[in-house]
N, C-alpha and C. Protein backbone atom coordinates (compact mmCIF):
# COMPACT_ATOMS: atom_id res chain seq x y z
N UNK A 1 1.77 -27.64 0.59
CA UNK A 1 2.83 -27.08 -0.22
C UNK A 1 3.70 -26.18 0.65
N UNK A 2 4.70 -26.55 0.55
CA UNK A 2 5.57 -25.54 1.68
C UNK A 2 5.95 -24.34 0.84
N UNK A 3 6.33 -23.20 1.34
CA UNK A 3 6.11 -21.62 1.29
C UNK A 3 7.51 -21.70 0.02
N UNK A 4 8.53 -21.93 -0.02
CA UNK A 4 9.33 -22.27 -1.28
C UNK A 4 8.98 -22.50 -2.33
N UNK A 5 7.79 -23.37 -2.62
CA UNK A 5 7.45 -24.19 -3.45
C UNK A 5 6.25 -23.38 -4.31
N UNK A 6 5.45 -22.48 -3.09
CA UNK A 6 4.18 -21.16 -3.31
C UNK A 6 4.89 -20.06 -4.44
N UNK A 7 6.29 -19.60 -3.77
CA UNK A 7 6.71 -19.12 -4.32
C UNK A 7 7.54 -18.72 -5.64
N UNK A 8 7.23 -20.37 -6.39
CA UNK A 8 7.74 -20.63 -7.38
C UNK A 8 6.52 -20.59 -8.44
N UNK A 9 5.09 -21.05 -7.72
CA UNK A 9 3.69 -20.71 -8.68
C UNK A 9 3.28 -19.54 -9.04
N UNK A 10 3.10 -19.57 -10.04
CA UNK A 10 2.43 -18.11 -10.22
C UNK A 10 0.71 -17.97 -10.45
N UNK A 11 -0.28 -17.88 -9.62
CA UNK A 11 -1.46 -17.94 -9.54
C UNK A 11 -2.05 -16.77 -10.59
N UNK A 12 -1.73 -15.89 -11.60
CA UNK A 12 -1.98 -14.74 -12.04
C UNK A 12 -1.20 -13.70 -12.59
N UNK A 13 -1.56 -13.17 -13.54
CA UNK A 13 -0.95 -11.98 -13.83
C UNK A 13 -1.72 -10.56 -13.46
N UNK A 14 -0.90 -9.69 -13.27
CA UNK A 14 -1.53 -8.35 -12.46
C UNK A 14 -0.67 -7.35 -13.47
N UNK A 15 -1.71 -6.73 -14.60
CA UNK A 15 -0.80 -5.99 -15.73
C UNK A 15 -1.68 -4.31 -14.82
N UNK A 16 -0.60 -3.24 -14.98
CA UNK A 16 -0.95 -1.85 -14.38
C UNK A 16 -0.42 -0.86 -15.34
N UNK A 17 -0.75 0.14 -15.23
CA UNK A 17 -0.30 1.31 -15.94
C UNK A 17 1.15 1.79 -14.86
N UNK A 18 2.50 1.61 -15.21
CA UNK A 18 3.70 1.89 -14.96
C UNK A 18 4.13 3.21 -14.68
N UNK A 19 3.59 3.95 -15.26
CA UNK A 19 3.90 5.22 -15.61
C UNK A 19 2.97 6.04 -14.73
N UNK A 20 2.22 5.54 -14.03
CA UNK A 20 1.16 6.45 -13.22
C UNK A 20 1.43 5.92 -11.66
N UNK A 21 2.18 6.99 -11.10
CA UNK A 21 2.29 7.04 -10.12
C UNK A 21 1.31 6.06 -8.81
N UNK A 22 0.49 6.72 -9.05
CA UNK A 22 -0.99 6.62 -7.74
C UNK A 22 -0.60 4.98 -8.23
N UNK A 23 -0.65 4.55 -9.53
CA UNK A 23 -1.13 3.20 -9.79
C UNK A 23 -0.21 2.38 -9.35
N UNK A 24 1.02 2.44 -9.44
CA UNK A 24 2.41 1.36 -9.19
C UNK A 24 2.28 1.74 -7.68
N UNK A 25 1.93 3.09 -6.93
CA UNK A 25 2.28 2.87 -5.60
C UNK A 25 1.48 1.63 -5.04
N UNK A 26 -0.30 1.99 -5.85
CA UNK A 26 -1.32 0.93 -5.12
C UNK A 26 -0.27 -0.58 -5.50
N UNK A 27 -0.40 -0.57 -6.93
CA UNK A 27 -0.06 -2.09 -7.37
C UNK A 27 1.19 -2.50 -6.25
N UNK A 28 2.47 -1.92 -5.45
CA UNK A 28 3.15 -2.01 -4.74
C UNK A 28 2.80 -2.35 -3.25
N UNK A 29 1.94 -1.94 -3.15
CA UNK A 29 1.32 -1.52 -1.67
C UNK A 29 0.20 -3.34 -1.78
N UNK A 30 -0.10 -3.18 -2.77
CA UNK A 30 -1.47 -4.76 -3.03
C UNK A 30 0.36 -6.18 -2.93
N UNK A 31 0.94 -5.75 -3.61
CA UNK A 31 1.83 -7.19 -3.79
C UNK A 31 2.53 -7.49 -2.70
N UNK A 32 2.63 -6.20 -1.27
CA UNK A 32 3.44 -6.39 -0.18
C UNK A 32 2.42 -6.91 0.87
N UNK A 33 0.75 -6.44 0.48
CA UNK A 33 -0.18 -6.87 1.63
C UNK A 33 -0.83 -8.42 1.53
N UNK A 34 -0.95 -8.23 0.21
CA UNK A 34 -1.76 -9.62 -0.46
C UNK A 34 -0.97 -10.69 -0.57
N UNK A 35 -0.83 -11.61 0.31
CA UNK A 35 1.09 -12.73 0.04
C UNK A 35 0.08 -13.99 -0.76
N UNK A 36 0.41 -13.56 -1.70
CA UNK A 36 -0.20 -14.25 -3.11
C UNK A 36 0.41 -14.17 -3.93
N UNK A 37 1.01 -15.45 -4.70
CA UNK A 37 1.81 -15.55 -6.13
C UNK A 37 1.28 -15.11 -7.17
N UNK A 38 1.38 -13.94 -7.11
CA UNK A 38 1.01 -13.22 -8.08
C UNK A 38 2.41 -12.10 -9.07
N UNK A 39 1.87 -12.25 -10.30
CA UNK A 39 3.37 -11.58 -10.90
C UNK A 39 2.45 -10.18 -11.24
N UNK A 40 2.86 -8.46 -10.81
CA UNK A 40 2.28 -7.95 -11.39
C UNK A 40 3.40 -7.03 -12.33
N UNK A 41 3.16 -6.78 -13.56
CA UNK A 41 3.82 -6.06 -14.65
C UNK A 41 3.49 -5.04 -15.30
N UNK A 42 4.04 -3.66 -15.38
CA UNK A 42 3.61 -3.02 -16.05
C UNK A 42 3.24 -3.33 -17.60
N UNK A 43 1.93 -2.47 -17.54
CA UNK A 43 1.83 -3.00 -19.17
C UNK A 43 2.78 -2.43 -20.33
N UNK A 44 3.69 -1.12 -19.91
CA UNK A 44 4.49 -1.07 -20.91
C UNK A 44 5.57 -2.08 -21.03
N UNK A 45 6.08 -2.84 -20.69
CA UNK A 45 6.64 -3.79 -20.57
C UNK A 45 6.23 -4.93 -20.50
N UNK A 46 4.65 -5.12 -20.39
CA UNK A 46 4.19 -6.49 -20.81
C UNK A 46 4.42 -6.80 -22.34
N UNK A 47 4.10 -8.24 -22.73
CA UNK A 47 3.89 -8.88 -23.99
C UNK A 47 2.12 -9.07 -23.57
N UNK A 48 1.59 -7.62 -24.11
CA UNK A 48 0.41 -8.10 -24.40
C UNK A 48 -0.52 -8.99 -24.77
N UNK A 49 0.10 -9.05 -26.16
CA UNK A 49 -0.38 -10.04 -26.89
C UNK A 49 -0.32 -11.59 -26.27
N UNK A 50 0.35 -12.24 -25.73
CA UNK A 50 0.48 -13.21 -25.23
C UNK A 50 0.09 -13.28 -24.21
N UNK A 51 -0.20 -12.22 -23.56
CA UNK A 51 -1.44 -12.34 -21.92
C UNK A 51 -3.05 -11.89 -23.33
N UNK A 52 -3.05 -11.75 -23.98
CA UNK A 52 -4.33 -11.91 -24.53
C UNK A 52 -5.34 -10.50 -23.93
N UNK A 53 -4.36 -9.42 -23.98
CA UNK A 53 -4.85 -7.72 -22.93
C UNK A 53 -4.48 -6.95 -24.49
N UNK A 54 -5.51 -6.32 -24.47
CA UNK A 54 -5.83 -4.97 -26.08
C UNK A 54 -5.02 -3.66 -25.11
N UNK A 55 -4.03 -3.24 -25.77
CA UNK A 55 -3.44 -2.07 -25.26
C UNK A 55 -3.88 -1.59 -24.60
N UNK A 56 -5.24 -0.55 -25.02
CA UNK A 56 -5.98 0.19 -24.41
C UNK A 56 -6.99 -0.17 -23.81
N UNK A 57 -7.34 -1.26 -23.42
CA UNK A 57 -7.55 -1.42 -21.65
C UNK A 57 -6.57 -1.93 -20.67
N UNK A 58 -5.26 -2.43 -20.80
CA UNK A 58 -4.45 -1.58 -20.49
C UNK A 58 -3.91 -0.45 -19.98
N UNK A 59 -3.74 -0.17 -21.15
CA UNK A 59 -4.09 1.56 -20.65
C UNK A 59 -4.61 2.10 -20.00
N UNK A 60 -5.79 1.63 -19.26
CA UNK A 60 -7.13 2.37 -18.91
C UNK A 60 -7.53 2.06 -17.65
N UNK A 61 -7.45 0.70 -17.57
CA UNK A 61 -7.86 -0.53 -16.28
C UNK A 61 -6.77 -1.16 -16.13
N UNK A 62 -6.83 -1.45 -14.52
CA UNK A 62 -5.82 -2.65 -14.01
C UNK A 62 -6.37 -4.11 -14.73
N UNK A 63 -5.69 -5.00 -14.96
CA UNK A 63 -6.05 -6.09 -15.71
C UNK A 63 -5.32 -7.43 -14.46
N UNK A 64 -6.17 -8.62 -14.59
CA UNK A 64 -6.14 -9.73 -14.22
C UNK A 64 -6.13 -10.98 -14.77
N UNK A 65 -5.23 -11.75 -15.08
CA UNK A 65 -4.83 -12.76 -16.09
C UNK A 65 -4.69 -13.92 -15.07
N UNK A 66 -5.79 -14.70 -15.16
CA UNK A 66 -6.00 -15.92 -14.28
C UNK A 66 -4.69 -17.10 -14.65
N UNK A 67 -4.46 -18.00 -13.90
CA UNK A 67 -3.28 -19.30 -14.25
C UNK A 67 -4.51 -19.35 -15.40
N UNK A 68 -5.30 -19.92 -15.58
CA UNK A 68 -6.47 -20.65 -16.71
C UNK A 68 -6.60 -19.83 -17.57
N UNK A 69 -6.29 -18.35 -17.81
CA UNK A 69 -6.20 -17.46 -18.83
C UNK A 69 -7.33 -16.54 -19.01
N UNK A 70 -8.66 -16.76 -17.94
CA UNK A 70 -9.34 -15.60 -17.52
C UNK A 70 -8.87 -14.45 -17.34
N UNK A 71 -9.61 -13.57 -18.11
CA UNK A 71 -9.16 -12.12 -17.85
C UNK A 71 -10.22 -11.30 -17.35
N UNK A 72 -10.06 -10.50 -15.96
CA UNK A 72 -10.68 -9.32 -15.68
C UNK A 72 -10.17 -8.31 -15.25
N UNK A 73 -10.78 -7.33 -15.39
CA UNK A 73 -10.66 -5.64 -15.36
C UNK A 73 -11.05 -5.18 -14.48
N UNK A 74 -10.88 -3.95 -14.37
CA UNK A 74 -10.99 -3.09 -13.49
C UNK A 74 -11.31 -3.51 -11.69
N UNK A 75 -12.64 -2.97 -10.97
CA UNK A 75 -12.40 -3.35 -9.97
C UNK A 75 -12.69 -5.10 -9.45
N UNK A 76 -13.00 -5.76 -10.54
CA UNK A 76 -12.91 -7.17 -10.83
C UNK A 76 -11.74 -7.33 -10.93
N UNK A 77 -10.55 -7.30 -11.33
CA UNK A 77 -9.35 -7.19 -11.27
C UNK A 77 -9.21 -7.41 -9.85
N UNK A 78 -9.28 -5.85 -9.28
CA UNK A 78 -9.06 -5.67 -7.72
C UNK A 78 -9.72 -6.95 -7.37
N UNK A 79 -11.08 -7.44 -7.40
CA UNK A 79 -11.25 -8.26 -6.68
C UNK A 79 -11.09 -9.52 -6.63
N UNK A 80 -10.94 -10.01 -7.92
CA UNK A 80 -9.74 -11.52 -7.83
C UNK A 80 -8.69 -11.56 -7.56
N UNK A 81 -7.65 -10.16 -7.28
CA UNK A 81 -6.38 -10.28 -6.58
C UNK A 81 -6.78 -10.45 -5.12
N UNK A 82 -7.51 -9.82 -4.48
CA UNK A 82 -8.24 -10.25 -2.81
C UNK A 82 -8.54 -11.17 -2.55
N UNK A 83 -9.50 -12.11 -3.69
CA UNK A 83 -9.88 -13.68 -3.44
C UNK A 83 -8.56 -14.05 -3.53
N UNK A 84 -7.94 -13.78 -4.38
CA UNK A 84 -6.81 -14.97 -4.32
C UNK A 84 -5.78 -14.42 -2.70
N UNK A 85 -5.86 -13.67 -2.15
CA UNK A 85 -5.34 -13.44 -0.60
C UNK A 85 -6.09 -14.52 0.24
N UNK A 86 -6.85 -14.81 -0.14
CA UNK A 86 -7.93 -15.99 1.15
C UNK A 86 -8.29 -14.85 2.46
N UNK A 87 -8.76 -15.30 3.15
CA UNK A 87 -8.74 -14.84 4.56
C UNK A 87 -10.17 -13.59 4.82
N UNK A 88 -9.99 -12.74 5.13
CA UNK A 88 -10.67 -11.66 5.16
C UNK A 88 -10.89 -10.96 3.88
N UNK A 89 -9.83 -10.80 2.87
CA UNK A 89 -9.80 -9.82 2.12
C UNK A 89 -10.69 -10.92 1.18
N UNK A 90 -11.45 -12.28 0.88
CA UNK A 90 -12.31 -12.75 0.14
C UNK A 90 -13.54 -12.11 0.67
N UNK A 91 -14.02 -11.51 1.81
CA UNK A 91 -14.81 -11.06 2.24
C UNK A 91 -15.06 -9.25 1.47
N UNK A 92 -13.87 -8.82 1.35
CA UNK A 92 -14.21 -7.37 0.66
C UNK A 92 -14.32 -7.80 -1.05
N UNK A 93 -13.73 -9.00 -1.63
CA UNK A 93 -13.69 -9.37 -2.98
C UNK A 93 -15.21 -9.65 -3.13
N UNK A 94 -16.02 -10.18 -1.94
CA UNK A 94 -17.22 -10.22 -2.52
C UNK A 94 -18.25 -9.22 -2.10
N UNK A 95 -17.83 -8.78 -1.25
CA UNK A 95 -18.50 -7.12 -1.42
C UNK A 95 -18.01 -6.16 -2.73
N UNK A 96 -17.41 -6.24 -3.39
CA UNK A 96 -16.63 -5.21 -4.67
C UNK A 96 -17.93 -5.99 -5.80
N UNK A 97 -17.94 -7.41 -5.68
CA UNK A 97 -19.08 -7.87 -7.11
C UNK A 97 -19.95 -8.44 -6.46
N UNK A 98 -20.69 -8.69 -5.24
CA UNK A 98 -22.10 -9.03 -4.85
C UNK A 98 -22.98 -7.81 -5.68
N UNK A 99 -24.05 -8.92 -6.04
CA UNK A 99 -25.60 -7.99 -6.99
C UNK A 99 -25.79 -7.20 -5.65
N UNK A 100 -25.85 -5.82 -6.56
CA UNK A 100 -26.63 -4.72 -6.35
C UNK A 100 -25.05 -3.65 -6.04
N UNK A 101 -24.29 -4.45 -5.77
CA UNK A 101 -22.86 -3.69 -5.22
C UNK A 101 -21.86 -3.43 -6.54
N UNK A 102 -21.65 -4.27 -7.36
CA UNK A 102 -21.37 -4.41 -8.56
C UNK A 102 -21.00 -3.34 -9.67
N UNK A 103 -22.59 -2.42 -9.95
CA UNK A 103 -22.18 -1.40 -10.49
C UNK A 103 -21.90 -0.36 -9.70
N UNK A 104 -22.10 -0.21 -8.45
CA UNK A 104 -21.62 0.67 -7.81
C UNK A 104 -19.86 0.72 -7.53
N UNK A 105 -19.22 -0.40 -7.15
CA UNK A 105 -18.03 -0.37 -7.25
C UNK A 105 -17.12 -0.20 -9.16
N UNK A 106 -18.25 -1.06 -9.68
CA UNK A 106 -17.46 -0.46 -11.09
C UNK A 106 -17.37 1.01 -11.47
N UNK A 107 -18.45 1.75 -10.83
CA UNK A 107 -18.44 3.53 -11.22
C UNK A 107 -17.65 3.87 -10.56
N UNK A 108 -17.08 3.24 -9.23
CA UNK A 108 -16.48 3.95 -8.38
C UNK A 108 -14.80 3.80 -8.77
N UNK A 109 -14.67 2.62 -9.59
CA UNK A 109 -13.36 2.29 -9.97
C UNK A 109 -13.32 3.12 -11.15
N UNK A 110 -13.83 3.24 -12.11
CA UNK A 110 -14.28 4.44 -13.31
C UNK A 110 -13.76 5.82 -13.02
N UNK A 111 -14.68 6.52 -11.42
CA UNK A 111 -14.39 7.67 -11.24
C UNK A 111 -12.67 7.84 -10.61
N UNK A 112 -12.45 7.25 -10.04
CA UNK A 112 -10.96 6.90 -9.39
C UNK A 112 -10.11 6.97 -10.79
N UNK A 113 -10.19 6.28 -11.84
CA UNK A 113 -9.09 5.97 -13.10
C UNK A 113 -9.06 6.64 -13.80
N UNK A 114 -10.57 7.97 -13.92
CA UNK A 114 -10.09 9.42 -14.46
C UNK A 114 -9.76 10.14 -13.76
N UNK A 115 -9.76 10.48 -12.88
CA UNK A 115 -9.27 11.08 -11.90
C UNK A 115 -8.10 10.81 -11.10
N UNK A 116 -7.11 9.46 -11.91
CA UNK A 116 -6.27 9.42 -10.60
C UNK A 116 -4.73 10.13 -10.90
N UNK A 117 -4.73 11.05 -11.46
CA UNK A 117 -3.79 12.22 -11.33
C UNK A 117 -4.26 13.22 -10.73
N UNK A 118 -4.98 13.72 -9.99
CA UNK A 118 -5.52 14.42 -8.96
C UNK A 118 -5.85 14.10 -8.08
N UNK A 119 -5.08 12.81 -7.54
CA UNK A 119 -5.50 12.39 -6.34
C UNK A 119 -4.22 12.40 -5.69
N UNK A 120 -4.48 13.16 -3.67
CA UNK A 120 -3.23 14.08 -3.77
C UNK A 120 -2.68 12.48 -2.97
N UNK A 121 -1.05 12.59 -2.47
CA UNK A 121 -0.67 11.35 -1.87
C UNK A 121 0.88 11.72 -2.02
N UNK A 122 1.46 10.18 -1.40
CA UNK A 122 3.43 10.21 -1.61
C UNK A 122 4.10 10.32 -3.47
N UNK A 123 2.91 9.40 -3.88
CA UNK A 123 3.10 9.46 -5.35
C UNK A 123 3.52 10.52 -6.22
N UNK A 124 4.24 10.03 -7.09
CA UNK A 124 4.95 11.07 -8.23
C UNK A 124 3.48 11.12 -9.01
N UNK A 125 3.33 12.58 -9.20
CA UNK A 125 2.03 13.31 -10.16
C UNK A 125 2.34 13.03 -11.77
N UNK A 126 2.81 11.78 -11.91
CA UNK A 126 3.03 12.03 -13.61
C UNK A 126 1.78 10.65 -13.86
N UNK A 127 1.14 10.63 -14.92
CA UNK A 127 -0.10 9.29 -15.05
C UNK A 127 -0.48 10.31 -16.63
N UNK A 128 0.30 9.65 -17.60
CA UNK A 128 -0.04 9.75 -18.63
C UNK A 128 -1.45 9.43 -19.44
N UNK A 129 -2.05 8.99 -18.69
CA UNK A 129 -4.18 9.07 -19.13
C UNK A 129 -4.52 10.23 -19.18
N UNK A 130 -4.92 11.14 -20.39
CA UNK A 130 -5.80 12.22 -20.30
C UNK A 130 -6.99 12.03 -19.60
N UNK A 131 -7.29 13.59 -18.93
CA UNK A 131 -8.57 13.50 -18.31
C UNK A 131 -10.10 13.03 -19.09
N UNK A 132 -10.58 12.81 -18.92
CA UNK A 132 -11.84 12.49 -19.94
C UNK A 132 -12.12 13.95 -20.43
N UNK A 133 -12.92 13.70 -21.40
CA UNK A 133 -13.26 14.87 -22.77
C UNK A 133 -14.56 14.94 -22.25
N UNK A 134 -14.92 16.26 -21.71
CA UNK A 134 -16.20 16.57 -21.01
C UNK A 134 -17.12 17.36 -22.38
N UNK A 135 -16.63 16.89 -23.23
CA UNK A 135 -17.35 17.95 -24.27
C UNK A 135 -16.79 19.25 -24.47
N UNK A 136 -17.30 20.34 -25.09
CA UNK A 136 -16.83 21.80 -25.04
C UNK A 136 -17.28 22.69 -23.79
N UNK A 137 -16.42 23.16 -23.98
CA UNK A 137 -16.38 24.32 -22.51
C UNK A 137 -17.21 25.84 -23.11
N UNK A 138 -17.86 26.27 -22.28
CA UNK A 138 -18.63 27.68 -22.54
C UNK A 138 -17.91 28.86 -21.75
């Protein structure tokens, strides 16, 4: 398939939180490294409903909308946008979900997505996700 023709497929959808800085820089920074037909859209401006994504994960998690209409989240997300790069970066996609690695990268994508308005960088500090509700304070 010649490189014209790549660029007319779309292998995926890549839905992000728009409004959160840290997140559009990564999602920016993944669509310039990863040369993969991939469309990614903020979810305020997605048609949810028709990518088959519930607002609030959305909201919450990066989301992955396969051509076949598979959907995954969070750092599964991340890591079917890498498989679909080929090359090396299928090598970190299966380090992110190889057993035993799995839940460790999902906590780690967890702790990153409450926390990623305090994470310092070039990014504009605005990421409309409240911090998680730690319970009451003493």
């Amino acid at each position: 398939m010649r490189l014209a023709d790549r660029a007319a497929v779309v292998a995926a959808t890549v839905v992000y939180d728009g409004e959160c800085g840290f997140c559009t820089a990564l999602v920016e920074a993944a669509s310039r490294r990863l040369h993969t037909p991939v469309k990614a859209v903020p979810w305020q401006r997605a048609d949810l409903a028709a990518l088959g994504v519930p607002q609030e994960d959305a909201r919450l998690r990066l989301q992955w909308i396969g051509a076949d209409g598979a959907r995954l989240q969070g750092h599964r997300a991340v890591a079917a946008w890498l498989r679909s790069a080929g090359g090396g970066w299928r090598a970190l996609a299966a380090l992110l979900t190889a057993p035993g690695l799995d839940a460790a990268a999902a906590a780690g994508y967890r702790l990153v997505a409450a926390n990623r308005r305090r994470i310092p960088g070039p990014w504009p500090r605005t990421c409309p996700v409240p911090p998680p509700d730690d319970g009451p304070r003493a």
